[in-house]
N, C-alpha and C. Protein backbone atom coordinates (compact mmCIF):
# COMPACT_ATOMS: atom_id res chain seq x y z
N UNK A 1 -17.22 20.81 22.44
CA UNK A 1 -18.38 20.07 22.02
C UNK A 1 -18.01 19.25 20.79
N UNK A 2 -18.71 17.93 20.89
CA UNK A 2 -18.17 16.85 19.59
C UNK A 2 -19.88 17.32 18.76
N UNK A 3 -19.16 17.27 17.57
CA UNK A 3 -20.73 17.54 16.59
C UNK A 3 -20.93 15.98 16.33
N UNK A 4 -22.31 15.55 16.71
CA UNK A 4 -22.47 14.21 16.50
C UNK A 4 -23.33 13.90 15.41
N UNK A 5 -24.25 14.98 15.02
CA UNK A 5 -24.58 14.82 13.77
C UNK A 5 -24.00 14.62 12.11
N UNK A 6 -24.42 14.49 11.21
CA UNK A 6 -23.67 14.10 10.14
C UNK A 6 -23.51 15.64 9.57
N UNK A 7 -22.67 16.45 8.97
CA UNK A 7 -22.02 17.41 8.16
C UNK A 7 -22.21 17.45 6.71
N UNK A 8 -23.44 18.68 6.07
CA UNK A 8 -23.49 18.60 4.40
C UNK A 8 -22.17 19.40 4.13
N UNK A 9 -21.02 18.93 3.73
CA UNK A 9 -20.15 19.84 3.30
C UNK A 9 -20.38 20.72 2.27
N UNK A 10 -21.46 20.38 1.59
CA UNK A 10 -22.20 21.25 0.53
C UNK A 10 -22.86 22.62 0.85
N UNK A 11 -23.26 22.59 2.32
CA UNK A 11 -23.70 23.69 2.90
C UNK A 11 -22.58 24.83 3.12
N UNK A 12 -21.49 24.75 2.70
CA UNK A 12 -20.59 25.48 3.17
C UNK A 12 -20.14 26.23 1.77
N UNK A 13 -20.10 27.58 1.18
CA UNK A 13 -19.56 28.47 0.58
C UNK A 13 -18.12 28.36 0.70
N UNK A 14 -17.37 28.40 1.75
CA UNK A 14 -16.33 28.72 1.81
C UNK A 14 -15.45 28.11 2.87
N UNK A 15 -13.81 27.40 2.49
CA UNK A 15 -13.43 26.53 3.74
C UNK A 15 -11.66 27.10 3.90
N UNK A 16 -12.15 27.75 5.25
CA UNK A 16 -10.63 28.03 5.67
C UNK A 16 -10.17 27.58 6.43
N UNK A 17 -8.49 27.00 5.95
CA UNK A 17 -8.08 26.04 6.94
C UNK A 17 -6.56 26.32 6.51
N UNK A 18 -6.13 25.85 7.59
CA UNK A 18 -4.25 26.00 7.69
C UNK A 18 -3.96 25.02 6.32
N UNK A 19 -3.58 23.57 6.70
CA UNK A 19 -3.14 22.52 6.40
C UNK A 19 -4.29 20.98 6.02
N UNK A 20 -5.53 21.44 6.41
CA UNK A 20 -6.10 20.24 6.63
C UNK A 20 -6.52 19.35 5.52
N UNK A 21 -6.59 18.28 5.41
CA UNK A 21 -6.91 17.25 4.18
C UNK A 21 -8.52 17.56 4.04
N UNK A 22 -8.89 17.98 4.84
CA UNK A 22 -10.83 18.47 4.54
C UNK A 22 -10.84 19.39 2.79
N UNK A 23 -9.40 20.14 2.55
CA UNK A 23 -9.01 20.87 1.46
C UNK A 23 -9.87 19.85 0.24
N UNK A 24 -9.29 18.57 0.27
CA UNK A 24 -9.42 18.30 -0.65
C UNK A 24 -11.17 17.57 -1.19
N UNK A 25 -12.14 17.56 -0.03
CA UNK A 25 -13.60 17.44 0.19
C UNK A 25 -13.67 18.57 -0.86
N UNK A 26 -13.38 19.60 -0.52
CA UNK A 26 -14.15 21.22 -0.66
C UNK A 26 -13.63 21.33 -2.13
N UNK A 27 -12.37 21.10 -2.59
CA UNK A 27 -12.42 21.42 -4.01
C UNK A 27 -12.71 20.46 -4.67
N UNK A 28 -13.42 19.19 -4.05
CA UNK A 28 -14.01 18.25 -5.02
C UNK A 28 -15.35 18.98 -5.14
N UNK A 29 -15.83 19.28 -4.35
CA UNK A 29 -16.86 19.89 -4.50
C UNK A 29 -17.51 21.63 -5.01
N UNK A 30 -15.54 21.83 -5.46
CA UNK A 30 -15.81 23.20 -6.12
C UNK A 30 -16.16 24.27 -5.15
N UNK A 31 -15.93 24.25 -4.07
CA UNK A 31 -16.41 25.48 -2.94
C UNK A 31 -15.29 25.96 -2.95
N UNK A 32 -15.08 27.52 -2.59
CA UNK A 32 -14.16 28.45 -2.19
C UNK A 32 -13.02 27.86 -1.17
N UNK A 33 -11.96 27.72 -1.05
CA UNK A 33 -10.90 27.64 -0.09
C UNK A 33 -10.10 28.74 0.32
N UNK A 34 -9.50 28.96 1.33
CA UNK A 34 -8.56 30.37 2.12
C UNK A 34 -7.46 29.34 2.93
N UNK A 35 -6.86 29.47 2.15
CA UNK A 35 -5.33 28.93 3.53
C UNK A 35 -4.68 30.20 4.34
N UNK A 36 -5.59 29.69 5.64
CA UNK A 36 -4.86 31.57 6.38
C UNK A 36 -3.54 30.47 7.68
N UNK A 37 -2.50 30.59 7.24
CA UNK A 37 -1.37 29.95 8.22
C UNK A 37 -1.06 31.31 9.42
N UNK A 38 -1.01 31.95 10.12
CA UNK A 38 -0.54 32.80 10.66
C UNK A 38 0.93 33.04 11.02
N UNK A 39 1.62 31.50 11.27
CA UNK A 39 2.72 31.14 11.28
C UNK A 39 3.54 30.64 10.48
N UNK A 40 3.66 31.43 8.77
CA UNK A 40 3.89 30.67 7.53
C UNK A 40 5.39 30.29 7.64
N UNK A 41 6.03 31.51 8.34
CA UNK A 41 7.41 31.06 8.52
C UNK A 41 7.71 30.37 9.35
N UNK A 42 7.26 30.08 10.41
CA UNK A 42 7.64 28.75 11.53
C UNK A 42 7.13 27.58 10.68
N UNK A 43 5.99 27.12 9.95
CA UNK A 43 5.56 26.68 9.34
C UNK A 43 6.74 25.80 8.11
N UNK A 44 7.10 26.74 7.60
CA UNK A 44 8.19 26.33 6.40
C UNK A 44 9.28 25.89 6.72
N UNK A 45 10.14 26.66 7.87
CA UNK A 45 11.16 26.09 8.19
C UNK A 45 11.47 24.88 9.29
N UNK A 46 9.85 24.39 9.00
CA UNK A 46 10.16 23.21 10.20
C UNK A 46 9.80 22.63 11.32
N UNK A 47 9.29 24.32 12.11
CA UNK A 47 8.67 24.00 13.58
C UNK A 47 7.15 23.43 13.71
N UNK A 48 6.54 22.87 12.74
CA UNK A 48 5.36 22.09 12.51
C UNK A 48 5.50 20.78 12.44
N UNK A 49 4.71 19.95 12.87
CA UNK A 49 4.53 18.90 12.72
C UNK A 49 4.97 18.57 11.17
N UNK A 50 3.91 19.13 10.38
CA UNK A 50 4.33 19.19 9.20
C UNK A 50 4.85 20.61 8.59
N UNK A 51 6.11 20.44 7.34
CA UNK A 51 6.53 21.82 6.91
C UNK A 51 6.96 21.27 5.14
N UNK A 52 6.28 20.05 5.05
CA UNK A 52 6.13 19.97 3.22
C UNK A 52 4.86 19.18 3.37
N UNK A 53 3.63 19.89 2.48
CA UNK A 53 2.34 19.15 2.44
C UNK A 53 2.29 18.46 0.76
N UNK A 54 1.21 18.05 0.46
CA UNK A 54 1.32 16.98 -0.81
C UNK A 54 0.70 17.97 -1.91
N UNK A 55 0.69 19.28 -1.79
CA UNK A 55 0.47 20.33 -2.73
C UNK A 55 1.11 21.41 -1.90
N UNK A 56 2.00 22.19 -2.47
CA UNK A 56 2.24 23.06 -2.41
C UNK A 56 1.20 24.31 -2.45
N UNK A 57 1.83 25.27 -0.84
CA UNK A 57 0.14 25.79 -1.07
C UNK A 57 -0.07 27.23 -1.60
N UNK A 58 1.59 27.48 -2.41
CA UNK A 58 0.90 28.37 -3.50
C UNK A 58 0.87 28.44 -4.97
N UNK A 59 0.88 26.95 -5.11
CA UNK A 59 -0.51 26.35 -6.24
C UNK A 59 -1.02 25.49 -6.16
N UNK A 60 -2.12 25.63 -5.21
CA UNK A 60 -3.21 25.04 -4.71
C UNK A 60 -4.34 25.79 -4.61
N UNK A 61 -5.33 25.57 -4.36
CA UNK A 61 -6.90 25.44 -4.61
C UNK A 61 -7.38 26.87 -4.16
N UNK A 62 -6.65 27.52 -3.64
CA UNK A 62 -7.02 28.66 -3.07
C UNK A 62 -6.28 29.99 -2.70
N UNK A 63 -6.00 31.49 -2.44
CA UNK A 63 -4.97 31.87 -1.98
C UNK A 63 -4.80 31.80 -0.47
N UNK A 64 -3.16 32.08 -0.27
CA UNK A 64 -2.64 31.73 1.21
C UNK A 64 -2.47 33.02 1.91
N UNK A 65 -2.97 33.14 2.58
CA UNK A 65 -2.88 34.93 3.78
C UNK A 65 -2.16 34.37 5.01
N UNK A 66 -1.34 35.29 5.12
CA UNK A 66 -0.46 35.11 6.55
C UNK A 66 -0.88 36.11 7.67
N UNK A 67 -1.90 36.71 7.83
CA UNK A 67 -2.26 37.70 8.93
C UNK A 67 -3.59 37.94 9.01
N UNK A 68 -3.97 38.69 9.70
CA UNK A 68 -5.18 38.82 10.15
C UNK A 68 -5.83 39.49 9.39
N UNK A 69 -5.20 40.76 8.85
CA UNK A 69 -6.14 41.90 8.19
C UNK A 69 -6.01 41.33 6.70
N UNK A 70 -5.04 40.33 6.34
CA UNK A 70 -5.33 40.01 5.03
C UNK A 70 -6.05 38.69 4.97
N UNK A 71 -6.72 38.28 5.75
CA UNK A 71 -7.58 36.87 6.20
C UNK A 71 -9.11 37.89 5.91
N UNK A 72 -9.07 38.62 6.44
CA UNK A 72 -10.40 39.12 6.37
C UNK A 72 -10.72 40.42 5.01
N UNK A 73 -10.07 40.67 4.62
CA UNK A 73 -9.29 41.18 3.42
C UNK A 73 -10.24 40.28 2.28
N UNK A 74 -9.09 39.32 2.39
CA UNK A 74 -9.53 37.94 1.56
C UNK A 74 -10.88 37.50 1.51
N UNK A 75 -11.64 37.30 2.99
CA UNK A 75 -13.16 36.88 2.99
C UNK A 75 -13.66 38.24 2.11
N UNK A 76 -13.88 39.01 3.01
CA UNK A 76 -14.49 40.38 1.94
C UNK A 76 -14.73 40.36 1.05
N UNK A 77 -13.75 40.23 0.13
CA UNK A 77 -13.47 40.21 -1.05
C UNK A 77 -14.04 38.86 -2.21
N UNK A 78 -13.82 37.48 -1.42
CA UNK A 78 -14.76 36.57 -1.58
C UNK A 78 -16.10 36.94 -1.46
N UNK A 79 -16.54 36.90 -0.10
CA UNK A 79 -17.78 37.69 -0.21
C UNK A 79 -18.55 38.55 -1.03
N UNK A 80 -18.09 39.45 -1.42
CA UNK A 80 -18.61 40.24 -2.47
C UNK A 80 -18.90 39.38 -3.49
N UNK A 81 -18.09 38.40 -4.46
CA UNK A 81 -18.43 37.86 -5.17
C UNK A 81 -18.91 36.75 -5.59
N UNK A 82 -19.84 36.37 -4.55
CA UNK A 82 -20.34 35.10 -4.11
C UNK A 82 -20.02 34.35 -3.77
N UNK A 83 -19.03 34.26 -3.64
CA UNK A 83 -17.61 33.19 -3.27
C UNK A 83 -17.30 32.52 -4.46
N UNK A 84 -17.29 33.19 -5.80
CA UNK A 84 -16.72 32.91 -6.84
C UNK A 84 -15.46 32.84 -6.30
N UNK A 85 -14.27 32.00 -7.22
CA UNK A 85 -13.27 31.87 -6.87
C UNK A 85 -12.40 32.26 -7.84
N UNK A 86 -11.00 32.97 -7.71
CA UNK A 86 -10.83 33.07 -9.21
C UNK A 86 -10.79 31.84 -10.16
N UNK A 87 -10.12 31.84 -10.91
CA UNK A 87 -9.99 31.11 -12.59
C UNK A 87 -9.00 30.02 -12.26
N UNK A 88 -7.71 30.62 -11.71
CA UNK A 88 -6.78 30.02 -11.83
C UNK A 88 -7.22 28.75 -10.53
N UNK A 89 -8.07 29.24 -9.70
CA UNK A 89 -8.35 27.77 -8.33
C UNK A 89 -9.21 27.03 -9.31
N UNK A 90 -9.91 27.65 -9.84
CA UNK A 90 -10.87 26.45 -10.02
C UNK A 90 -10.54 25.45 -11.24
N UNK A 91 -9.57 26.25 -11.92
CA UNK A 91 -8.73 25.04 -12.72
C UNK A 91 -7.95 24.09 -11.98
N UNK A 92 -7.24 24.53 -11.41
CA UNK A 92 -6.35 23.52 -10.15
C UNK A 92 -7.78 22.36 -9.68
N UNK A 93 -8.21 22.92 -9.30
CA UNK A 93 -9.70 21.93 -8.88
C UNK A 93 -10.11 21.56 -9.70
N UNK A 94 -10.42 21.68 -11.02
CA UNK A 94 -10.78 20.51 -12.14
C UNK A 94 -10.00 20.01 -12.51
N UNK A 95 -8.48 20.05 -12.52
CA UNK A 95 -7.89 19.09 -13.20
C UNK A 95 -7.22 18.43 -11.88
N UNK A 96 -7.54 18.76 -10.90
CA UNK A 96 -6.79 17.49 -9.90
C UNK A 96 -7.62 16.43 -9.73
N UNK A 97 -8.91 16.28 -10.17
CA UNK A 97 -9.19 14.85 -9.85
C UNK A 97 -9.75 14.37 -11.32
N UNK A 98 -9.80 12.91 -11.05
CA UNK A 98 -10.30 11.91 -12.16
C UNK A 98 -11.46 12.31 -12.40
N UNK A 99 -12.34 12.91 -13.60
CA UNK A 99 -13.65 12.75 -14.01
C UNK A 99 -14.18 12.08 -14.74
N UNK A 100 -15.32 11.25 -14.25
CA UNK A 100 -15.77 10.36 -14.93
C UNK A 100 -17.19 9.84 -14.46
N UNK A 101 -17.78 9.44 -15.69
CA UNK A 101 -19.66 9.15 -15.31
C UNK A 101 -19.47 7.78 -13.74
N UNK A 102 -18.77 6.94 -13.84
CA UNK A 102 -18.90 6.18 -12.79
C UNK A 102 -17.71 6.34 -12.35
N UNK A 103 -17.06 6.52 -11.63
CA UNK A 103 -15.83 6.07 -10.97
C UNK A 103 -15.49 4.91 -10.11
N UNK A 104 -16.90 3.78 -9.49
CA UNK A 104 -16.68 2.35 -9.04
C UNK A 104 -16.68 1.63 -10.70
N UNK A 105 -16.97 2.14 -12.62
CA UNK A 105 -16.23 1.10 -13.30
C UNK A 105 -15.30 1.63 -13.81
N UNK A 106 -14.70 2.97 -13.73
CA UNK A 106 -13.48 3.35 -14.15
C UNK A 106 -12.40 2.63 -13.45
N UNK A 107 -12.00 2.47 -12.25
CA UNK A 107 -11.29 1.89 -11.10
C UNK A 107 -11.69 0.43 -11.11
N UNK A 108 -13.02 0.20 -11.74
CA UNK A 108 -12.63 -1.50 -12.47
C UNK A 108 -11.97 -2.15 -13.22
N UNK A 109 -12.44 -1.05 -14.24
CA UNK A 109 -11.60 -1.37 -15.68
C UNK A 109 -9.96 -1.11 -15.52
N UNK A 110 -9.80 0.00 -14.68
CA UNK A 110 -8.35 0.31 -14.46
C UNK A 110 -7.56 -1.38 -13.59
N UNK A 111 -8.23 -1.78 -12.72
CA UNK A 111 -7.39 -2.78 -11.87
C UNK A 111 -8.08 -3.90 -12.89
N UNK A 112 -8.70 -4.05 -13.63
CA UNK A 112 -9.12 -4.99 -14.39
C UNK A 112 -7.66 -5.29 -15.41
N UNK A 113 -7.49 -4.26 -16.09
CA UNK A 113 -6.42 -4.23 -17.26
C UNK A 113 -4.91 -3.93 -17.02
N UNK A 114 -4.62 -4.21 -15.51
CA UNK A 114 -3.66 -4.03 -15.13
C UNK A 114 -2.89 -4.91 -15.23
N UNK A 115 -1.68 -5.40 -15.55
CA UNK A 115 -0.25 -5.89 -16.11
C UNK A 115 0.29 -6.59 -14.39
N UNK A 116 0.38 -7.90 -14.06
CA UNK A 116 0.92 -8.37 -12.91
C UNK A 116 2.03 -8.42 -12.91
């Protein structure tokens, strides 16, 4: 089934995903992340499409579980705490992006004062 409606990514507590660029929606928006790979070692050495992503994913936004009982381990454990996240993600998530009151005149002023 295609979801044809539009998606509040805001509605979502918590986003687990292998590899996907949706990662970076969810920690703009400060929600919980889980990278559960099952295949971390086929994964690394190659047999993936991809086997180097544009963050390394153990320091990135969330922790990485390679199995089943530590995937659900992990939710649990989220769970319990509202889907607080620890300290160390949610710093990674505030300092990876630009903050600022507008960001269409920050990205003005930036290509404005730029050197040809």
């Amino acid at each position: 089934h295609f979801i044809t409606k539009d998606i509040n990514l805001s509605d979502y507590k918590l986003f687990i995903t292998d590899f996907s660029s949706f990662v970076f929606d969810f920690a703009f928006l400060n929600r919980a992340v889980l990278f559960f790979i099952p295949d971390y070692a086929e994964f690394i050495c190659g047999n993936h499409l991809y086997n180097k992503l544009d963050l390394d994913l153990e320091d990135s936004f969330g922790p990485l579980v390679t199995n089943s009982s530590s995937v659900i381990e992990a939710i649990t454990n989220l769970a319990k705490n509202d889907f607080q996240m620890a300290d160390i993600h949610k710093e990674r998530m505030n300092d990876f992006f630009y903050q600022h009151k507008s960001y269409r005149e920050a990205l003005y002023q930036k290509l404005k004062n730029q050197k040809n």
